[in-house]
C-alpha atoms as a PDB file:
ATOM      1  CA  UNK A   1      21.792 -93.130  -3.607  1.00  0.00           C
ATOM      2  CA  UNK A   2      25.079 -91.175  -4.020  1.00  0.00           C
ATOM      3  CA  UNK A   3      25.124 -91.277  -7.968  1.00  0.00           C
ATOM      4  CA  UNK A   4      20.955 -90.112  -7.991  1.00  0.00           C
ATOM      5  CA  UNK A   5      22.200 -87.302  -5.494  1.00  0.00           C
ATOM      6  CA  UNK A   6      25.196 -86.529  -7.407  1.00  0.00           C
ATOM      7  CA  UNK A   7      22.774 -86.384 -10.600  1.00  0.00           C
ATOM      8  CA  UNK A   8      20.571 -84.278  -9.356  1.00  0.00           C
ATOM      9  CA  UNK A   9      23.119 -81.939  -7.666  1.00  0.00           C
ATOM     10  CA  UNK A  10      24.629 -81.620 -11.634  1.00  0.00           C
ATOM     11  CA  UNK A  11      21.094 -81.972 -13.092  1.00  0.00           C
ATOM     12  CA  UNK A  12      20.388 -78.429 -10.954  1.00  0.00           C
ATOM     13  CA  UNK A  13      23.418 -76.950 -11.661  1.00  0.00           C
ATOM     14  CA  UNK A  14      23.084 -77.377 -16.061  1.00  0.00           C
ATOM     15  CA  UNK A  15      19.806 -76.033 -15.289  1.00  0.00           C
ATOM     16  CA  UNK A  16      21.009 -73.119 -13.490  1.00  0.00           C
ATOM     17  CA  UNK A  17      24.358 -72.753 -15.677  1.00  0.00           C
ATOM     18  CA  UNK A  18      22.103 -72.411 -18.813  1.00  0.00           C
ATOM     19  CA  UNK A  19      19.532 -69.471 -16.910  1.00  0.00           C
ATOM     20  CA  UNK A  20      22.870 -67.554 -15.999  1.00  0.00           C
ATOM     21  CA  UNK A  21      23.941 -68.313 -19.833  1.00  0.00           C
ATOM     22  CA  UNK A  22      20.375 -67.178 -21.236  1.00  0.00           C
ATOM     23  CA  UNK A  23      20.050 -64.103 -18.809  1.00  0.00           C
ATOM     24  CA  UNK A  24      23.758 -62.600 -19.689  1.00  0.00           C
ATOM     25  CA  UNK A  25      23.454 -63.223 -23.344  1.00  0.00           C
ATOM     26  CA  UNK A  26      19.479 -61.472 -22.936  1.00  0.00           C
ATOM     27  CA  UNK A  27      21.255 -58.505 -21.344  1.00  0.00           C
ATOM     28  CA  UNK A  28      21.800 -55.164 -22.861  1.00  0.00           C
ATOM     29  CA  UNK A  29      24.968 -53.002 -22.768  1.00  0.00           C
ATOM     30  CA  UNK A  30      24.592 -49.754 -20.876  1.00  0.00           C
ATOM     31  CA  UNK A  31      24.810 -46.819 -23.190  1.00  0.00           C
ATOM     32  CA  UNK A  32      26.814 -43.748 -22.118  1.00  0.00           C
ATOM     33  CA  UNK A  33      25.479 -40.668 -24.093  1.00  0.00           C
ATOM     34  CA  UNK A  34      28.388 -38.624 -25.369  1.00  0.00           C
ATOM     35  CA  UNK A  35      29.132 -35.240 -27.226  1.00  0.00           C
ATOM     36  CA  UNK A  36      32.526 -34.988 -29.008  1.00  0.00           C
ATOM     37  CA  UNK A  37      33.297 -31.304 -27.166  1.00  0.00           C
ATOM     38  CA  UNK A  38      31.172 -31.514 -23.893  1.00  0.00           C
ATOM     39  CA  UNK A  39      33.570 -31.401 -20.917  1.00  0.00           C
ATOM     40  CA  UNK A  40      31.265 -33.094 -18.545  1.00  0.00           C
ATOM     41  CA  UNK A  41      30.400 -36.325 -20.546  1.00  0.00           C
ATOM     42  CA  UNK A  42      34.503 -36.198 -21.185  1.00  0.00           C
ATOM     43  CA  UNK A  43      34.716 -37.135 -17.545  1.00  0.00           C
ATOM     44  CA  UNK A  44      32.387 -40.142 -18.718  1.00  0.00           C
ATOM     45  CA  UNK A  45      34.914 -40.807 -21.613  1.00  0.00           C
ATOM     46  CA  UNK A  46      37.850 -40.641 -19.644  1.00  0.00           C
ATOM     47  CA  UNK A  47      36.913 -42.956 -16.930  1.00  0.00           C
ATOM     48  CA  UNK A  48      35.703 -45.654 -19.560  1.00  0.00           C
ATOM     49  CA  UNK A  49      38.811 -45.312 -21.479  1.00  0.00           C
ATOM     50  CA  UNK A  50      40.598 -45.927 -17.885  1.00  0.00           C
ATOM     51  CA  UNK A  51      38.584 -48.199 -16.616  1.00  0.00           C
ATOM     52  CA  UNK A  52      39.700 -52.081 -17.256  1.00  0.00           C
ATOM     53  CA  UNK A  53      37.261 -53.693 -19.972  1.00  0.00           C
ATOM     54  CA  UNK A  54      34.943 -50.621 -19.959  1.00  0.00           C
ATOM     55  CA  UNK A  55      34.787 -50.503 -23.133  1.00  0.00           C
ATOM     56  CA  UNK A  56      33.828 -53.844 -24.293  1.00  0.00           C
ATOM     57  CA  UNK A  57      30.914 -53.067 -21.383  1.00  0.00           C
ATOM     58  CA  UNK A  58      29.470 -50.244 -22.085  1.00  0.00           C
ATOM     59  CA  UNK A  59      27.936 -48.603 -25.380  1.00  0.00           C
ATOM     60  CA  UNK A  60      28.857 -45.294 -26.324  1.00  0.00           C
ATOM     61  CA  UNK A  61      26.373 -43.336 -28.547  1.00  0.00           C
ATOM     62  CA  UNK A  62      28.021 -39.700 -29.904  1.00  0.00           C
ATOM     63  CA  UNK A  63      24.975 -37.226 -30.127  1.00  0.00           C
ATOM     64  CA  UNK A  64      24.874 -34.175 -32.278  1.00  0.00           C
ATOM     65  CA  UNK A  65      23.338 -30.809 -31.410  1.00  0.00           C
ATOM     66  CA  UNK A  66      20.445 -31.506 -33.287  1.00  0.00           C
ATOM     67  CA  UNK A  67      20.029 -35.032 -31.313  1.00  0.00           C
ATOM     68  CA  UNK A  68      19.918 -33.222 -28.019  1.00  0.00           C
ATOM     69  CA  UNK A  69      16.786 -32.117 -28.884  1.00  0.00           C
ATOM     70  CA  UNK A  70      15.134 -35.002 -29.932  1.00  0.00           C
ATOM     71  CA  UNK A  71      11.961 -36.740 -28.059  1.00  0.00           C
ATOM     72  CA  UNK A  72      14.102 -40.074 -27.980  1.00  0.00           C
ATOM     73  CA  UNK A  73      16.766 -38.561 -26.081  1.00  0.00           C
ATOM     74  CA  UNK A  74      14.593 -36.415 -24.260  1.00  0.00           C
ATOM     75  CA  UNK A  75      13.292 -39.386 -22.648  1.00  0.00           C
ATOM     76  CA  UNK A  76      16.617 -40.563 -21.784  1.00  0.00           C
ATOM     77  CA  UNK A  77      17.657 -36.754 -20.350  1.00  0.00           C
ATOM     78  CA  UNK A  78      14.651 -34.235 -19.827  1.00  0.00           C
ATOM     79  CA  UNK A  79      17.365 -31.495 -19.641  1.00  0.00           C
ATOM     80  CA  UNK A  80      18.392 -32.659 -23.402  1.00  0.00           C
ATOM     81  CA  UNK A  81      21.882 -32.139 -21.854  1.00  0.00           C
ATOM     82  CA  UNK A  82      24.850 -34.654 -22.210  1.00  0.00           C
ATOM     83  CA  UNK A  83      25.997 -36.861 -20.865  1.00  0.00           C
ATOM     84  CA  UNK A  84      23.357 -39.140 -20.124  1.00  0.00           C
ATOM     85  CA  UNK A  85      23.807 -42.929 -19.214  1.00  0.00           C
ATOM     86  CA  UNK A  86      20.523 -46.011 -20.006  1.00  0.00           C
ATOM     87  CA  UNK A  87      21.609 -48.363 -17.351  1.00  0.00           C
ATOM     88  CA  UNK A  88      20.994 -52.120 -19.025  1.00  0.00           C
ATOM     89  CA  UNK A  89      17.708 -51.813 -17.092  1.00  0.00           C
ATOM     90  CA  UNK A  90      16.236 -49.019 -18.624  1.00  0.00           C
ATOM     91  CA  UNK A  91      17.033 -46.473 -15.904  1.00  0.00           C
ATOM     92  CA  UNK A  92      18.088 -43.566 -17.461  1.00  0.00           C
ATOM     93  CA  UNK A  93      21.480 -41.800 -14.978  1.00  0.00           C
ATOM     94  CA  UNK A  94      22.298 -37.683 -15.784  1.00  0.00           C
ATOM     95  CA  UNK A  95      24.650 -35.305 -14.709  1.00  0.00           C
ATOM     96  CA  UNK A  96      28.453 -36.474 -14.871  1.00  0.00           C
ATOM     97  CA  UNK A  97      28.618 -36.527 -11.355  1.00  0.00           C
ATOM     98  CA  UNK A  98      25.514 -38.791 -10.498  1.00  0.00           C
ATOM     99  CA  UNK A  99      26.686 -40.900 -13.559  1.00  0.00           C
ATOM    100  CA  UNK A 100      30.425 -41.262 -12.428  1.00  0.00           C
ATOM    101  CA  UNK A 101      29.314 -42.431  -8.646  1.00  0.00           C
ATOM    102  CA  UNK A 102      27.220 -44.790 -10.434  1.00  0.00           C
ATOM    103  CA  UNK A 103      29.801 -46.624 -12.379  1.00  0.00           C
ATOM    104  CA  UNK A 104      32.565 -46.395 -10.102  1.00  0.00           C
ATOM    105  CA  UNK A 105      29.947 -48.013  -7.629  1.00  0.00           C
ATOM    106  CA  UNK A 106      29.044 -50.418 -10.051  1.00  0.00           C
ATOM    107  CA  UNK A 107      32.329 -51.540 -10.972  1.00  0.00           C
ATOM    108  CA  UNK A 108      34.440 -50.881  -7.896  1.00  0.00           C
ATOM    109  CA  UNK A 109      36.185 -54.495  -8.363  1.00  0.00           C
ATOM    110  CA  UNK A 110      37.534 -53.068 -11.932  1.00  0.00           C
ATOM    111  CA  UNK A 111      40.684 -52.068 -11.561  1.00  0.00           C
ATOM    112  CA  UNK A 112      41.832 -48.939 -11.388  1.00  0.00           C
ATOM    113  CA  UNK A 113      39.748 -47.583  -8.137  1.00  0.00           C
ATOM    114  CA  UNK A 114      39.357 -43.762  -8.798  1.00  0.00           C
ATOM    115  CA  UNK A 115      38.503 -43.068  -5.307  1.00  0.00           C
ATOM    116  CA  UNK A 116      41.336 -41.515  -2.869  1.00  0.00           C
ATOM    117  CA  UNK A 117      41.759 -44.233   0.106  1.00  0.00           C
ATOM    118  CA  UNK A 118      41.115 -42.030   3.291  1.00  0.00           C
ATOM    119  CA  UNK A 119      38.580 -39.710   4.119  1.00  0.00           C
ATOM    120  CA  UNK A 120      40.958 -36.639   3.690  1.00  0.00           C
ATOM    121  CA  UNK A 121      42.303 -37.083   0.056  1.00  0.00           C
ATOM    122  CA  UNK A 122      38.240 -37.922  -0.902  1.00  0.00           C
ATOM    123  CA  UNK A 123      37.329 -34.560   0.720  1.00  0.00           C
ATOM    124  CA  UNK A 124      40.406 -32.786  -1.265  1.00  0.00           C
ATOM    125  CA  UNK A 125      38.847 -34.470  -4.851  1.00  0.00           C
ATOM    126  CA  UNK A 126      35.001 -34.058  -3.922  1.00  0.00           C
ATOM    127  CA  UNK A 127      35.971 -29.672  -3.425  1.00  0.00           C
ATOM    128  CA  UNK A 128      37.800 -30.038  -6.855  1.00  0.00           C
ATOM    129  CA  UNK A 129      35.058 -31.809  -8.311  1.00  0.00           C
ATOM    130  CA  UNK A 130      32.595 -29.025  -6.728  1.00  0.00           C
ATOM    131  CA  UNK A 131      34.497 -25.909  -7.411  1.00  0.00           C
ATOM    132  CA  UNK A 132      34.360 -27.036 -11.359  1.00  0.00           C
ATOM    133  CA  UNK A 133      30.622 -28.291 -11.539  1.00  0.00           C
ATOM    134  CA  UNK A 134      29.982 -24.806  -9.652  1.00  0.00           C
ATOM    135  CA  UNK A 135      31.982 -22.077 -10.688  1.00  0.00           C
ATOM    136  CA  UNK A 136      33.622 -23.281 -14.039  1.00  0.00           C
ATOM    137  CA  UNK A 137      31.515 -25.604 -16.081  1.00  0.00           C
ATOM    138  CA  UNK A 138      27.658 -24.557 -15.139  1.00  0.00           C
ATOM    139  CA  UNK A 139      26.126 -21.803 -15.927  1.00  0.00           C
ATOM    140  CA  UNK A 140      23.031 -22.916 -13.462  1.00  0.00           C
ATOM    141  CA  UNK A 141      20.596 -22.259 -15.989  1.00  0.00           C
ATOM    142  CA  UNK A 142      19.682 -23.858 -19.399  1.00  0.00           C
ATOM    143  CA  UNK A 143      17.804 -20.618 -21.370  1.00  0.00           C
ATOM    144  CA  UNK A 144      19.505 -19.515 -24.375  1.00  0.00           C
ATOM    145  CA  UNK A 145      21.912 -16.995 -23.591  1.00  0.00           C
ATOM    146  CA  UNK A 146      23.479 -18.199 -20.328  1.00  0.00           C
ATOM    147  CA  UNK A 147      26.456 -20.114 -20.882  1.00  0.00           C
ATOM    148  CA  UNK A 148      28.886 -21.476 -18.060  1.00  0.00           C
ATOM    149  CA  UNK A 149      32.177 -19.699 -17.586  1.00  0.00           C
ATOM    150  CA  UNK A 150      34.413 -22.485 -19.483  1.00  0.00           C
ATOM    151  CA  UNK A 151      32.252 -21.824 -22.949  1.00  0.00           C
ATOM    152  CA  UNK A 152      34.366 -18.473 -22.972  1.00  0.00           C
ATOM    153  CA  UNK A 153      36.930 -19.999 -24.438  1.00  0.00           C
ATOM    154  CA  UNK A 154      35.178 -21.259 -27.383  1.00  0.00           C
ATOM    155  CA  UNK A 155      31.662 -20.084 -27.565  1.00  0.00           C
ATOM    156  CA  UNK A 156      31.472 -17.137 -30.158  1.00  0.00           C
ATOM    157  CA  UNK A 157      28.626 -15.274 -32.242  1.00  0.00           C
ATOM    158  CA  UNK A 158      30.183 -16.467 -35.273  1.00  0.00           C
ATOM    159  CA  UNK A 159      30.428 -20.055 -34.914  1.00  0.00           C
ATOM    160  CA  UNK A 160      27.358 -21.081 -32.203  1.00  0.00           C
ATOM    161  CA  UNK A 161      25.033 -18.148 -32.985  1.00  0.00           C
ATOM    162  CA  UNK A 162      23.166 -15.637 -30.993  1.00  0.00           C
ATOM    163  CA  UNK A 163      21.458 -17.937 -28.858  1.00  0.00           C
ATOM    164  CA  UNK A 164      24.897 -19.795 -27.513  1.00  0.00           C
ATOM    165  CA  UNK A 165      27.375 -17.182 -28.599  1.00  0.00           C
ATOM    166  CA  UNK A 166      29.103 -15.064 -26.204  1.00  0.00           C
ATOM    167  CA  UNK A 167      30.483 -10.804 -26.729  1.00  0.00           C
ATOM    168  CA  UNK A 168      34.096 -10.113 -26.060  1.00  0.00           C
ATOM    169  CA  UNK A 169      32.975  -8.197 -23.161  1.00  0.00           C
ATOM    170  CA  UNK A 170      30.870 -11.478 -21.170  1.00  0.00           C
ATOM    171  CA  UNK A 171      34.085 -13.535 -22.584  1.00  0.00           C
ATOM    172  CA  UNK A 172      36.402 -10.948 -20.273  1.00  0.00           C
ATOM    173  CA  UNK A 173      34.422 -11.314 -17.473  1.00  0.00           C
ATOM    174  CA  UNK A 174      33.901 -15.325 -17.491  1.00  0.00           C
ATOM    175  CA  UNK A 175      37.655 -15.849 -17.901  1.00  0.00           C
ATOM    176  CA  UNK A 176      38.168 -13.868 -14.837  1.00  0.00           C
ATOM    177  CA  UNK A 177      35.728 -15.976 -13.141  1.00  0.00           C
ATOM    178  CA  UNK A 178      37.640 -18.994 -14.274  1.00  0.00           C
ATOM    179  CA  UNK A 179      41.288 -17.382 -13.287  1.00  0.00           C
ATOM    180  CA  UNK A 180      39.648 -16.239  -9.547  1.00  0.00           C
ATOM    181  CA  UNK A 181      38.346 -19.784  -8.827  1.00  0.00           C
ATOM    182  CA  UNK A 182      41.526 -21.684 -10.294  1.00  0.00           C
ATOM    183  CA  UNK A 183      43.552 -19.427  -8.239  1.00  0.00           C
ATOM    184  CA  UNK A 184      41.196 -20.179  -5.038  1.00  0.00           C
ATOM    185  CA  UNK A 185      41.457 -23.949  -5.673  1.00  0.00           C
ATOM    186  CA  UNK A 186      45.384 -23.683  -6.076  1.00  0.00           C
ATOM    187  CA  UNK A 187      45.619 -22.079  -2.722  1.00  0.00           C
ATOM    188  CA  UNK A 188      43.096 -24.512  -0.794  1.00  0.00           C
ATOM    189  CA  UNK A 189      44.648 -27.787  -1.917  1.00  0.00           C
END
Protein backbone atom coordinates (compact mmCIF):
# COMPACT_ATOMS: atom_id res chain seq x y z
CA UNK A 1 0.00 0.00 0.00
CA UNK A 2 2.89 2.41 0.79
CA UNK A 3 4.87 1.79 -2.57
CA UNK A 4 1.17 2.21 -4.77
CA UNK A 5 0.79 5.50 -2.60
CA UNK A 6 4.26 6.51 -3.01
CA UNK A 7 3.72 5.81 -6.92
CA UNK A 8 1.02 7.65 -7.30
CA UNK A 9 2.21 10.60 -5.12
CA UNK A 10 5.44 10.63 -7.90
CA UNK A 11 3.11 9.49 -10.73
CA UNK A 12 1.16 13.12 -9.93
CA UNK A 13 4.01 14.98 -9.42
CA UNK A 14 5.91 13.91 -13.28
CA UNK A 15 2.58 14.77 -14.42
CA UNK A 16 2.50 18.06 -12.89
CA UNK A 17 6.44 18.69 -13.29
CA UNK A 18 6.00 18.22 -17.11
CA UNK A 19 2.59 20.91 -17.26
CA UNK A 20 4.88 23.47 -15.30
CA UNK A 21 7.75 22.39 -17.95
CA UNK A 22 5.25 22.71 -21.05
CA UNK A 23 3.52 25.98 -19.73
CA UNK A 24 7.04 27.96 -19.06
CA UNK A 25 8.62 26.81 -22.22
CA UNK A 26 4.83 27.89 -24.08
CA UNK A 27 5.34 31.31 -22.48
CA UNK A 28 6.28 34.46 -24.20
CA UNK A 29 8.80 37.12 -23.07
CA UNK A 30 7.27 40.48 -22.27
CA UNK A 31 8.35 43.07 -24.75
CA UNK A 32 9.31 46.55 -23.51
CA UNK A 33 8.86 49.06 -26.45
CA UNK A 34 11.84 51.38 -26.60
CA UNK A 35 13.11 54.56 -28.53
CA UNK A 36 16.91 55.14 -28.53
CA UNK A 37 16.37 59.12 -27.32
CA UNK A 38 12.94 59.00 -25.46
CA UNK A 39 13.55 59.92 -21.80
CA UNK A 40 10.53 58.19 -20.49
CA UNK A 41 11.03 54.62 -21.97
CA UNK A 42 14.89 55.36 -20.63
CA UNK A 43 13.37 54.97 -17.21
CA UNK A 44 12.17 51.48 -18.70
CA UNK A 45 15.84 50.87 -19.88
CA UNK A 46 17.41 51.80 -16.84
CA UNK A 47 15.46 49.75 -14.48
CA UNK A 48 15.92 46.55 -16.77
CA UNK A 49 19.53 47.16 -17.04
CA UNK A 50 19.37 47.35 -12.99
CA UNK A 51 17.19 44.96 -12.38
CA UNK A 52 18.80 41.27 -11.63
CA UNK A 53 18.15 38.92 -14.78
CA UNK A 54 15.88 41.52 -16.47
CA UNK A 55 17.29 41.18 -19.30
CA UNK A 56 17.30 37.60 -20.08
CA UNK A 57 13.28 38.25 -19.09
CA UNK A 58 12.14 40.67 -20.93
CA UNK A 59 12.29 41.56 -24.82
CA UNK A 60 13.27 44.82 -25.86
CA UNK A 61 12.04 46.01 -29.33
CA UNK A 62 13.84 49.66 -30.46
CA UNK A 63 11.10 51.52 -32.57
CA UNK A 64 11.81 54.19 -35.09
CA UNK A 65 9.77 57.33 -35.73
CA UNK A 66 8.24 55.91 -38.56
CA UNK A 67 7.20 52.66 -36.35
CA UNK A 68 5.34 54.85 -33.93
CA UNK A 69 2.96 55.28 -36.36
CA UNK A 70 2.28 52.04 -37.45
CA UNK A 71 -1.25 50.06 -36.97
CA UNK A 72 0.85 47.18 -35.23
CA UNK A 73 2.10 49.37 -32.66
CA UNK A 74 -0.86 51.34 -32.54
CA UNK A 75 -2.53 48.43 -31.16
CA UNK A 76 0.03 47.97 -28.63
CA UNK A 77 -0.09 52.06 -27.67
CA UNK A 78 -3.16 54.08 -29.13
CA UNK A 79 -1.13 57.24 -28.25
CA UNK A 80 1.71 55.77 -30.78
CA UNK A 81 3.93 57.08 -27.92
CA UNK A 82 6.89 55.08 -26.33
CA UNK A 83 7.41 53.31 -24.20
CA UNK A 84 4.95 50.73 -24.33
CA UNK A 85 5.21 47.23 -22.58
CA UNK A 86 3.00 43.56 -24.17
CA UNK A 87 2.84 41.81 -20.91
CA UNK A 88 3.44 37.81 -21.88
CA UNK A 89 -0.38 37.81 -21.82
CA UNK A 90 -1.14 40.08 -24.39
CA UNK A 91 -2.00 43.07 -22.18
CA UNK A 92 -0.56 45.87 -23.61
CA UNK A 93 1.02 48.51 -20.25
CA UNK A 94 1.78 52.56 -21.38
CA UNK A 95 3.09 55.43 -19.84
CA UNK A 96 6.57 54.91 -17.96
CA UNK A 97 4.99 55.36 -14.85
CA UNK A 98 2.07 52.74 -15.11
CA UNK A 99 4.76 50.47 -16.77
CA UNK A 100 7.48 50.90 -13.98
CA UNK A 101 4.76 50.09 -11.01
CA UNK A 102 4.02 47.18 -13.05
CA UNK A 103 7.37 45.57 -13.15
CA UNK A 104 8.63 46.57 -9.94
CA UNK A 105 5.28 44.88 -8.71
CA UNK A 106 5.88 42.05 -10.74
CA UNK A 107 9.28 41.39 -9.77
CA UNK A 108 9.55 42.81 -6.27
CA UNK A 109 11.59 39.52 -5.13
CA UNK A 110 14.39 40.66 -7.86
CA UNK A 111 16.86 42.22 -6.27
CA UNK A 112 17.51 45.50 -6.21
CA UNK A 113 13.99 46.90 -4.66
CA UNK A 114 13.66 50.48 -6.18
CA UNK A 115 11.15 51.48 -3.71
CA UNK A 116 12.28 53.81 -0.60
CA UNK A 117 11.42 51.63 2.71
CA UNK A 118 9.11 54.10 4.71
CA UNK A 119 6.31 56.05 3.77
CA UNK A 120 8.33 59.39 3.89
CA UNK A 121 11.32 58.69 1.48
CA UNK A 122 8.33 57.05 -1.07
CA UNK A 123 6.46 60.40 -0.78
CA UNK A 124 9.96 62.39 -1.40
CA UNK A 125 10.51 59.99 -4.88
CA UNK A 126 6.68 59.87 -5.96
CA UNK A 127 6.91 64.38 -5.96
CA UNK A 128 10.21 63.87 -7.99
CA UNK A 129 8.69 61.48 -10.17
CA UNK A 130 5.55 63.99 -10.51
CA UNK A 131 7.27 67.26 -10.84
CA UNK A 132 9.18 65.61 -14.08
CA UNK A 133 6.13 63.72 -15.72
CA UNK A 134 4.36 67.27 -15.10
CA UNK A 135 6.38 70.13 -15.60
CA UNK A 136 9.54 68.78 -17.48
CA UNK A 137 8.91 65.88 -19.76
CA UNK A 138 5.02 66.37 -20.96
CA UNK A 139 3.84 68.69 -22.91
CA UNK A 140 0.04 67.41 -22.01
CA UNK A 141 -0.89 67.30 -25.45
CA UNK A 142 0.13 65.12 -28.50
CA UNK A 143 -0.81 67.69 -31.72
CA UNK A 144 2.05 68.65 -33.73
CA UNK A 145 3.54 71.63 -32.44
CA UNK A 146 3.40 71.16 -28.66
CA UNK A 147 6.42 69.73 -27.36
CA UNK A 148 7.26 69.19 -23.52
CA UNK A 149 9.73 71.55 -21.93
CA UNK A 150 12.83 68.96 -21.96
CA UNK A 151 12.60 68.77 -26.09
CA UNK A 152 14.17 72.39 -25.79
CA UNK A 153 17.24 71.14 -25.55
CA UNK A 154 17.27 69.22 -28.65
CA UNK A 155 14.21 69.74 -30.69
CA UNK A 156 15.07 72.23 -33.60
CA UNK A 157 13.47 73.28 -37.10
CA UNK A 158 16.40 71.98 -38.74
CA UNK A 159 16.74 68.56 -37.60
CA UNK A 160 12.83 67.41 -36.49
CA UNK A 161 10.95 69.77 -38.84
CA UNK A 162 8.15 72.17 -38.50
CA UNK A 163 5.81 69.92 -37.00
CA UNK A 164 8.29 68.88 -33.86
CA UNK A 165 10.75 71.70 -34.16
CA UNK A 166 10.90 74.39 -31.72
CA UNK A 167 12.00 78.71 -32.38
CA UNK A 168 14.75 80.09 -30.25
CA UNK A 169 12.20 82.16 -28.67
CA UNK A 170 9.67 78.87 -27.28
CA UNK A 171 13.32 77.22 -26.58
CA UNK A 172 13.98 80.45 -24.03
CA UNK A 173 10.92 80.13 -22.47
CA UNK A 174 10.81 76.13 -21.92
CA UNK A 175 14.32 76.20 -20.41
CA UNK A 176 13.09 78.64 -17.93
CA UNK A 177 10.32 76.39 -17.19
CA UNK A 178 12.79 73.62 -16.67
CA UNK A 179 15.33 75.95 -14.44
CA UNK A 180 11.98 77.29 -12.21
CA UNK A 181 10.79 73.70 -11.49
CA UNK A 182 14.43 72.19 -10.88
CA UNK A 183 14.99 75.02 -8.62
CA UNK A 184 11.44 74.32 -6.82
CA UNK A 185 12.29 70.60 -6.48
CA UNK A 186 15.88 71.47 -5.05
CA UNK A 187 14.30 73.53 -2.37
CA UNK A 188 11.37 70.99 -1.40
CA UNK A 189 13.54 67.90 -0.99
Amino acid sequence: LKFRLGMNVLRDALRNASVCFTDRAEMKKPVFYDMIHSNNAARIRLWIMLKEDMQDLIEVKMLTYPELKTSEFGRVNPLQKVPAFLRSDDVAVYESYVILEYLEDKYRSRKPAFKPDTPEDRQVMELMIRMHDLYVASPNCTAPGFSHCQGAMYLSYGWHGEARGMDLKSRAAKLEEIWKQLAWLNNAI
